[in-house]
N, C-alpha and C. Protein backbone atom coordinates (compact mmCIF):
# COMPACT_ATOMS: atom_id res chain seq x y z
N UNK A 1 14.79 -11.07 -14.94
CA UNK A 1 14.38 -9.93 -15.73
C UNK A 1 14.14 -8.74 -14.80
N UNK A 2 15.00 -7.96 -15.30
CA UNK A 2 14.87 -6.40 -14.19
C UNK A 2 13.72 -5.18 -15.00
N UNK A 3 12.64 -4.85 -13.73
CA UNK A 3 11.81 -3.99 -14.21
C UNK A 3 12.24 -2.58 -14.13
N UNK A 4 12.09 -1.66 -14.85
CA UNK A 4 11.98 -0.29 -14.44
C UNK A 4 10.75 0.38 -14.14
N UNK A 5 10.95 1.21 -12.98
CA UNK A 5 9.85 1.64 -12.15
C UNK A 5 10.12 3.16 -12.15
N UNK A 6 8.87 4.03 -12.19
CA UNK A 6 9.18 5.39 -12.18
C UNK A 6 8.51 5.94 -10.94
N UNK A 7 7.41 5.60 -10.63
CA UNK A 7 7.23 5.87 -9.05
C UNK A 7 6.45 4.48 -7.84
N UNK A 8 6.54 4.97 -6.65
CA UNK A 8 6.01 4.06 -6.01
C UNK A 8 4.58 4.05 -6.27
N UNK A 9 3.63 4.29 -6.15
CA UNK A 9 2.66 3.51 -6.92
C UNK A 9 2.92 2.69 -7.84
N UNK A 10 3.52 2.70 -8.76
CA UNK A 10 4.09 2.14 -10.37
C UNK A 10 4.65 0.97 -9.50
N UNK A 11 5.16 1.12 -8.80
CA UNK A 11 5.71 0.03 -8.22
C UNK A 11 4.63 -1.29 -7.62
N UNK A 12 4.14 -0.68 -6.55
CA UNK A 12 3.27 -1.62 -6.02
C UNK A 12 2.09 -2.10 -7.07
N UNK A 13 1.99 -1.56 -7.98
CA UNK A 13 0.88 -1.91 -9.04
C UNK A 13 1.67 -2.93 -9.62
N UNK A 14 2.94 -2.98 -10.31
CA UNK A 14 3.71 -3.57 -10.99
C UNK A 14 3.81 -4.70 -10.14
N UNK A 15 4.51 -4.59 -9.04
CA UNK A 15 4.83 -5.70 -8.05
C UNK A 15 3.67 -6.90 -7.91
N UNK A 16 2.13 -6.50 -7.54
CA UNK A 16 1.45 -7.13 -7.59
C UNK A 16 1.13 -7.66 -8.76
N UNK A 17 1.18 -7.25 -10.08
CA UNK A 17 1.06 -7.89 -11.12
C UNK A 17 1.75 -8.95 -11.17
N UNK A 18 3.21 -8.55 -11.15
CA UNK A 18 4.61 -9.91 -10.96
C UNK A 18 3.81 -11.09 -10.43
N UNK A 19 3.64 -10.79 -8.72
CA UNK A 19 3.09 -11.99 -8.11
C UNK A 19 2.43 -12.54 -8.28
N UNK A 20 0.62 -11.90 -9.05
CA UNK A 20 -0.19 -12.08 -9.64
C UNK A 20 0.31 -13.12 -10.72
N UNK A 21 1.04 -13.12 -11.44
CA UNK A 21 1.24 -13.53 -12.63
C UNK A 21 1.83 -14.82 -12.17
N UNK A 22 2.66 -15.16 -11.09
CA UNK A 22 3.24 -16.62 -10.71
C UNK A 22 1.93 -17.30 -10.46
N UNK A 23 1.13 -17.04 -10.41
CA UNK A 23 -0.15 -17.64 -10.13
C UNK A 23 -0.05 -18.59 -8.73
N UNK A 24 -1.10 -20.05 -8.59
CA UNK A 24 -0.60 -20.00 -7.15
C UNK A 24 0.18 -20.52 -6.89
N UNK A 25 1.11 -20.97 -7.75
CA UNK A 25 2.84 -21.17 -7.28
C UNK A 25 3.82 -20.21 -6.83
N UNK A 26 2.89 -19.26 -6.64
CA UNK A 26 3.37 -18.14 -5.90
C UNK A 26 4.85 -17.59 -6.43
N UNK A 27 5.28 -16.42 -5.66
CA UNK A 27 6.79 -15.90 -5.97
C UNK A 27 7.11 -15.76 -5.10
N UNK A 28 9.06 -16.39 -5.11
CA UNK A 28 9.77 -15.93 -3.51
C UNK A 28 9.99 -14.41 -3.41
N UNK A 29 9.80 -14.07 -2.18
CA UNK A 29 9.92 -12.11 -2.18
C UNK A 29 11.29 -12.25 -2.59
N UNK A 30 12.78 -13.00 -2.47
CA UNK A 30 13.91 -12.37 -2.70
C UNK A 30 13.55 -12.52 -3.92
N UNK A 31 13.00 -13.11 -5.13
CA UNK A 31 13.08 -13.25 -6.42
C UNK A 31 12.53 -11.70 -6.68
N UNK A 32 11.51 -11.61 -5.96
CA UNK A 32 10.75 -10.15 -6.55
C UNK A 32 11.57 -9.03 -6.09
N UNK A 33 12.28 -9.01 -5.02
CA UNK A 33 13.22 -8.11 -4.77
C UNK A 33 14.33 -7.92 -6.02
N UNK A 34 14.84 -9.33 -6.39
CA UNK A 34 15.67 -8.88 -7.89
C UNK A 34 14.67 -8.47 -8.96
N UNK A 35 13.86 -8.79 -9.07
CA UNK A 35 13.05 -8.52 -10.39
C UNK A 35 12.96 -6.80 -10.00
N UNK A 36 12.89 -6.17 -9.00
CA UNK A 36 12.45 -4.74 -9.12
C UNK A 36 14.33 -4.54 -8.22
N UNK A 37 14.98 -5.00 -8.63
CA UNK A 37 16.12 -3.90 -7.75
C UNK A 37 15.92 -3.55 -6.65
N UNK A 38 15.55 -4.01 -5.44
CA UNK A 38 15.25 -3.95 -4.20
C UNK A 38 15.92 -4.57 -2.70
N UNK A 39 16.47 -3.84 -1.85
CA UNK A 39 16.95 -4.47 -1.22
C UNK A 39 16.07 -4.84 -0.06
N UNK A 40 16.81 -5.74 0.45
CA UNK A 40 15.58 -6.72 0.95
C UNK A 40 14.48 -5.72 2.09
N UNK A 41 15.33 -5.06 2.92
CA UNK A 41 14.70 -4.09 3.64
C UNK A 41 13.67 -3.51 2.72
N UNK A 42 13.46 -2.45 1.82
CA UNK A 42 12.77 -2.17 0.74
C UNK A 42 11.50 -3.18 -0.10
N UNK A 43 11.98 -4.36 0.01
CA UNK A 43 11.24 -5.42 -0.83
C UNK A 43 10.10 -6.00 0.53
N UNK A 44 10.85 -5.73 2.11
CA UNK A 44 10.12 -6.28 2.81
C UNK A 44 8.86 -5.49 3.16
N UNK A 45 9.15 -4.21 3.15
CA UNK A 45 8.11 -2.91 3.09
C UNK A 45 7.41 -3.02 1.83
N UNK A 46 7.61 -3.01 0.92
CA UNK A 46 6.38 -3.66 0.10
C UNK A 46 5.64 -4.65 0.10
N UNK A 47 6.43 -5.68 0.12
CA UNK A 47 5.31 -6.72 0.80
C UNK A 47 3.89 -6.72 1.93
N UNK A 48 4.72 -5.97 2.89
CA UNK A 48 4.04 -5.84 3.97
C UNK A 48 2.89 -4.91 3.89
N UNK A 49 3.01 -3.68 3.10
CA UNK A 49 2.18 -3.07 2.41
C UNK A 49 0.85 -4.00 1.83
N UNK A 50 1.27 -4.66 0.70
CA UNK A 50 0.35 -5.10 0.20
C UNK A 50 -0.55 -6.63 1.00
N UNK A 51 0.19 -6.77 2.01
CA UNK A 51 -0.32 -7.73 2.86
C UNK A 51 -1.19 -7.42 3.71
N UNK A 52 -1.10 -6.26 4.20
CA UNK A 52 -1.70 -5.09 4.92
C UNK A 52 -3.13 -4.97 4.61
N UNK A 53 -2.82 -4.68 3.09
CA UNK A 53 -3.70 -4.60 2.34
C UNK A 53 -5.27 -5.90 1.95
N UNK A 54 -4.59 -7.08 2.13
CA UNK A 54 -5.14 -8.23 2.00
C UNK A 54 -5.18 -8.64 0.60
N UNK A 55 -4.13 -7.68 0.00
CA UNK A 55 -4.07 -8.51 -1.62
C UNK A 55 -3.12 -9.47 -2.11
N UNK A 56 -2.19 -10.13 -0.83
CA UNK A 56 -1.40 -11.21 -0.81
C UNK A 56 -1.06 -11.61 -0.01
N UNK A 57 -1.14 -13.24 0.38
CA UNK A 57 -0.89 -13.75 1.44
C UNK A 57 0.47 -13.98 1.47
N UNK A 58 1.83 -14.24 2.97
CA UNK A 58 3.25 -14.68 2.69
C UNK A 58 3.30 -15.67 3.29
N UNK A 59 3.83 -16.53 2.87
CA UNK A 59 4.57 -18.05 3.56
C UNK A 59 5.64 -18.11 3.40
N UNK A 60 6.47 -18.40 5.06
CA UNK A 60 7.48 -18.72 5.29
C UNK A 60 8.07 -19.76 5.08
N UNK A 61 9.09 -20.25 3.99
CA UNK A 61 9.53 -21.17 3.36
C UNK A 61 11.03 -21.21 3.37
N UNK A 62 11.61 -22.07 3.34
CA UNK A 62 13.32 -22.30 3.66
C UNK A 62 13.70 -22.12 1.86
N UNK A 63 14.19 -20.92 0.60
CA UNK A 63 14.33 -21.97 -0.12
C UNK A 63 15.97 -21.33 -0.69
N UNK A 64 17.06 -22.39 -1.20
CA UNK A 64 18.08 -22.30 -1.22
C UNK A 64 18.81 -22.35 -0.37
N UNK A 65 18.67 -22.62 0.92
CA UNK A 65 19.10 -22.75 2.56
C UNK A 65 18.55 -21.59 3.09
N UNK A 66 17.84 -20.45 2.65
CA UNK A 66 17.77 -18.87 3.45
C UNK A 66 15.96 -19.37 3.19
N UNK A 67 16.04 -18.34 4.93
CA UNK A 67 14.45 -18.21 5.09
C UNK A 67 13.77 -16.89 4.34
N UNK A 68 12.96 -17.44 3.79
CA UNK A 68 12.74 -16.11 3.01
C UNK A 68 10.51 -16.29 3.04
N UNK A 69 10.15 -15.57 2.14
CA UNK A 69 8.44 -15.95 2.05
C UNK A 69 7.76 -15.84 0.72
N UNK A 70 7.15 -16.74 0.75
CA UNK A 70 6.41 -17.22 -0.55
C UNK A 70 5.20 -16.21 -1.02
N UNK A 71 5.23 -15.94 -1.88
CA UNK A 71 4.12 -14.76 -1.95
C UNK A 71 2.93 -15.14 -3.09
N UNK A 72 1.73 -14.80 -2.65
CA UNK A 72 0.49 -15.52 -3.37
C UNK A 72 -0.26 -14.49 -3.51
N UNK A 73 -1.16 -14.27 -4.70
CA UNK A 73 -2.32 -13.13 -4.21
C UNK A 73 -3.34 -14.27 -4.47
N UNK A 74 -4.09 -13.32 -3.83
CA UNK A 74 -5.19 -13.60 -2.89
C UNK A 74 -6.30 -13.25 -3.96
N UNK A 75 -6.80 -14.03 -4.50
CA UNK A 75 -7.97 -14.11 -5.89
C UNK A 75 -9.33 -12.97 -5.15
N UNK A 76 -9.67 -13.21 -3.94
CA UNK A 76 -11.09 -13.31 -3.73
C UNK A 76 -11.11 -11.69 -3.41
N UNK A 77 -9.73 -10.87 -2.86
CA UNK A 77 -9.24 -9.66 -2.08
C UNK A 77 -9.34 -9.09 -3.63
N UNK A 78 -8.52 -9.74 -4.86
CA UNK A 78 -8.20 -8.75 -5.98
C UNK A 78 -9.72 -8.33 -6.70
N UNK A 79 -10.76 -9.39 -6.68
CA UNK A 79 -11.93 -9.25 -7.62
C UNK A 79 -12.75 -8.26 -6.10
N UNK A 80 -12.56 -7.88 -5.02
CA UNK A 80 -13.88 -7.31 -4.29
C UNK A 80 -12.94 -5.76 -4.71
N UNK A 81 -11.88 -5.43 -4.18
CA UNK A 81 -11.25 -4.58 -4.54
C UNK A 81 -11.41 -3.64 -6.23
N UNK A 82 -11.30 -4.94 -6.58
CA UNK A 82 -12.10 -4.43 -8.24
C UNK A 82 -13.27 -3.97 -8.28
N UNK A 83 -14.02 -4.31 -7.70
CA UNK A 83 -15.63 -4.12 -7.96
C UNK A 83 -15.68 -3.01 -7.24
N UNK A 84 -14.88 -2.73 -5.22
CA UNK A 84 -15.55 -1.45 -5.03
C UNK A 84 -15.08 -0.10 -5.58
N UNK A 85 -15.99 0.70 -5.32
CA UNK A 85 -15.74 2.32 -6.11
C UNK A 85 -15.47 3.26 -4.95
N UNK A 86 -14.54 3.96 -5.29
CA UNK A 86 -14.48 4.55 -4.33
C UNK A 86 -14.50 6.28 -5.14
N UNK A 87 -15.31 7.44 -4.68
CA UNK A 87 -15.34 8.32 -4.64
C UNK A 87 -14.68 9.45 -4.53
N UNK A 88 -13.95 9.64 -5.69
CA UNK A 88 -12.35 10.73 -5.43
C UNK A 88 -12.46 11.71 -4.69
N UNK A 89 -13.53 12.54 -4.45
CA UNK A 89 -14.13 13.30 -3.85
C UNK A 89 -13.66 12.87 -2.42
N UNK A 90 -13.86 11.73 -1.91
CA UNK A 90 -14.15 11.37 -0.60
C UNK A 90 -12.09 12.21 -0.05
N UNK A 91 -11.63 11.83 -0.91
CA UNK A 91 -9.90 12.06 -0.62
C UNK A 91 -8.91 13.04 -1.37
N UNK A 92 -10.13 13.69 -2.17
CA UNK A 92 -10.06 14.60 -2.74
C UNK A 92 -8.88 15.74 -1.24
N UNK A 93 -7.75 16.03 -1.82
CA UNK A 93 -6.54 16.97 -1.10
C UNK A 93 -6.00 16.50 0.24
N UNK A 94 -5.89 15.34 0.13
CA UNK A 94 -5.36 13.91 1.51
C UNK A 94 -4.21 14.71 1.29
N UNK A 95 -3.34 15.07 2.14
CA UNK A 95 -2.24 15.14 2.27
C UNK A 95 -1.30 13.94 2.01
N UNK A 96 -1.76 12.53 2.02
CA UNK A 96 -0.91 11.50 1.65
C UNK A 96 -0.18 11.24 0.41
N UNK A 97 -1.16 11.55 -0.70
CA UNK A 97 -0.77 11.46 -1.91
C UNK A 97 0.67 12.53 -2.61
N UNK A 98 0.78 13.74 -1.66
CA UNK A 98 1.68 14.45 -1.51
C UNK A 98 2.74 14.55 -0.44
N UNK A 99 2.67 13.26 0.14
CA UNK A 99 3.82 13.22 1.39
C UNK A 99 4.94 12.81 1.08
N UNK A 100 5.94 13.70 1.00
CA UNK A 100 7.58 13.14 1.05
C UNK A 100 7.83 11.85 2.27
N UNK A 101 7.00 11.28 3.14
CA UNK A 101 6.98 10.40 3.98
C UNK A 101 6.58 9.31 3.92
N UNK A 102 5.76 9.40 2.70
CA UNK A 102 4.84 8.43 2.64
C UNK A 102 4.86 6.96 2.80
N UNK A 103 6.49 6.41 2.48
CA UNK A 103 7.40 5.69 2.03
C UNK A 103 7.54 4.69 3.69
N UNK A 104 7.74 6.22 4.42
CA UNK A 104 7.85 5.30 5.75
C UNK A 104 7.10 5.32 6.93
N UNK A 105 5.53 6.02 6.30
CA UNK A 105 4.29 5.93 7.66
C UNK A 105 3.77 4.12 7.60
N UNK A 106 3.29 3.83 8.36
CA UNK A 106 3.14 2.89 8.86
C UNK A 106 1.40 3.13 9.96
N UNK A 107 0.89 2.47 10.17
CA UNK A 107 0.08 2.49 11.33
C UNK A 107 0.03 1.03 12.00
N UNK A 108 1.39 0.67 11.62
CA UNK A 108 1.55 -0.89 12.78
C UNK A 108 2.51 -0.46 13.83
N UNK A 109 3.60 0.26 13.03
CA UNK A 109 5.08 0.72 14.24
C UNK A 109 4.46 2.02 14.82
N UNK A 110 3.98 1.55 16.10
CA UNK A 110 3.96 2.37 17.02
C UNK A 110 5.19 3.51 17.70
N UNK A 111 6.52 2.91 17.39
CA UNK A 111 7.66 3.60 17.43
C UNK A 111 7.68 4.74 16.60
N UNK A 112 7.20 4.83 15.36
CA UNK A 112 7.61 5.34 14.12
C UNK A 112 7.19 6.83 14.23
N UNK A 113 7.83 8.05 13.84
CA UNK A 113 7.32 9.16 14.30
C UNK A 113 6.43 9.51 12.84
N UNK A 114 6.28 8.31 12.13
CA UNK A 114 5.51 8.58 10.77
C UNK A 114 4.01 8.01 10.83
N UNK A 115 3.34 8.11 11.20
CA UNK A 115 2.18 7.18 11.57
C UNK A 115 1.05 8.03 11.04
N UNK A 116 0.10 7.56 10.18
CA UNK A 116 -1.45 8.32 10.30
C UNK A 116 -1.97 9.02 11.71
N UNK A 117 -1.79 8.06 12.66
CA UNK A 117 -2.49 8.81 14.44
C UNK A 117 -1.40 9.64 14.20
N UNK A 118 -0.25 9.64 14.16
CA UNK A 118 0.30 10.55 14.81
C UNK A 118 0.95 11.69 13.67
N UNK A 119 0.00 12.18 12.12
CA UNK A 119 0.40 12.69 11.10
C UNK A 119 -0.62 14.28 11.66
N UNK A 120 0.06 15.44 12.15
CA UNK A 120 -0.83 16.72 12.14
C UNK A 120 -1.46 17.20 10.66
N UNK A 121 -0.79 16.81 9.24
CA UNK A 121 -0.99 17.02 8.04
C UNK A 121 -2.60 16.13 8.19
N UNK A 122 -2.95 15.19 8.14
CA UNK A 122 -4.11 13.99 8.13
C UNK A 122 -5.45 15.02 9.30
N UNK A 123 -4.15 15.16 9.90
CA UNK A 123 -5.70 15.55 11.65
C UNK A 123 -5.99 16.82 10.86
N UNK A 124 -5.19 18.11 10.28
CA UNK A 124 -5.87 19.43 9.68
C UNK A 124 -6.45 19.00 8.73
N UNK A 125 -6.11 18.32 7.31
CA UNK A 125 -6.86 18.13 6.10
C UNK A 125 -8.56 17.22 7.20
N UNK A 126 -8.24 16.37 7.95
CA UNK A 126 -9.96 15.71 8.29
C UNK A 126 -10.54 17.18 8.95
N UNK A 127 -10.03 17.52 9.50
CA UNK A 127 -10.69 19.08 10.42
C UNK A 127 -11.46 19.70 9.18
N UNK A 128 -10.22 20.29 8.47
CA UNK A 128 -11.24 21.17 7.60
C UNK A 128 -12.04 20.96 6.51
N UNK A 129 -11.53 19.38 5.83
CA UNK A 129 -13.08 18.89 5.30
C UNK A 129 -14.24 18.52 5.86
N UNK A 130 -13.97 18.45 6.88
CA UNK A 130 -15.37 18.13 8.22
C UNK A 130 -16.00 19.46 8.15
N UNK A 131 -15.30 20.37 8.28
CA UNK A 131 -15.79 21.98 8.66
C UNK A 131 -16.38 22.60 7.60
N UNK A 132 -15.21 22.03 5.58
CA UNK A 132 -16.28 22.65 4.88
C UNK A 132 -17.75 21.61 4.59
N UNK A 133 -17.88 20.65 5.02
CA UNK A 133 -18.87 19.61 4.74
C UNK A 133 -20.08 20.29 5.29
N UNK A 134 -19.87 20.56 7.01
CA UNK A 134 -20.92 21.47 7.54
C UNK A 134 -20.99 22.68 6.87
N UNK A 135 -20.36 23.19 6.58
CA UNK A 135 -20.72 24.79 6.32
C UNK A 135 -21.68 24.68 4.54
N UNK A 136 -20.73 23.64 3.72
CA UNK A 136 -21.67 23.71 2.93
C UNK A 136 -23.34 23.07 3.20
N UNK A 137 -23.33 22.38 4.68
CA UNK A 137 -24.67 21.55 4.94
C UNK A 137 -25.72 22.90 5.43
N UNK A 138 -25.11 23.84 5.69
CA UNK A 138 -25.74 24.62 6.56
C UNK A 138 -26.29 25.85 5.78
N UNK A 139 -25.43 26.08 4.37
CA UNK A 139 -25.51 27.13 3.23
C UNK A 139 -26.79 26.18 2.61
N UNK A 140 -26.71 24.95 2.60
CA UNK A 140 -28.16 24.16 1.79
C UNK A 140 -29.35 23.86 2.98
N UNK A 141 -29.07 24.19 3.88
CA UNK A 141 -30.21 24.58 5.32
C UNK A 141 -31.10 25.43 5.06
N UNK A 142 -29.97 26.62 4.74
CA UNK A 142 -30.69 27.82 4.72
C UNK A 142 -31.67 28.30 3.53
């Protein structure tokens, strides 16, 4: 069964549902790669994403003669994730959510000229919410 996806978020939300849903008989990533139209390069960057993440574990498994990995989520990662809150405010104008790059930063490939350390968009947006944080600390000083 082939999904349609309209953006990457939509995706990784969707994706984890899929896996979610094999429960812990888990799903092979090439299966989830057909289920979303993905080539494997593509299917492996998602994965890794959400592994990253700690919302699914992969096991390396032989199946059909090709090595491929078994994919599980991780019960205990999905319910803390649920519970915490996070503060829109806190990321309120991240440059990430608007990156044509987003697709291929990484902060494992040190090679990659896409990286959070090495994003000037990330280092100005933390600068100047740091700067208006003080200035508004200093307007409630006074």
């Amino acid at each position: 069964m082939k999904i349609s996806v309209k953006s990457k978020n939509s995706l990784v939300e969707q994706a984890l549902q899929t896996i979610s849903r094999s429960g812990e008989n888990g799903i092979f990533q090439t299966e989830l790669c057909k289920t979303f139209s993905l080539d494997s390069r593509d299917g492996s960057r998602l994965v890794g994403n959400l592994e990253k993440q700690a919302l699914i574990s992969r096991e390396k498994i032989l199946y059909n003669g090709r090595w491929t990995y078994k994919l599980i989520v991780k019960k205990p990662a999905m319910a803390e994730i649920e519970k915490r809150q996070v503060e829109i405010k806190s990321v309120e104008g991240a440059p990430c959510f608007s990156c044509n790059y987003q697709h291929l930063c990484s902060s494992e490939d040190d090679m990659s000229q896409y990286s959070p350390a090495k994003c000037t968009w990330i280092a100005e947006w933390v600068l100047s919410s740091f700067s208006r944080t003080l200035n508004q600390q200093r307007h409630v000083d006074l």
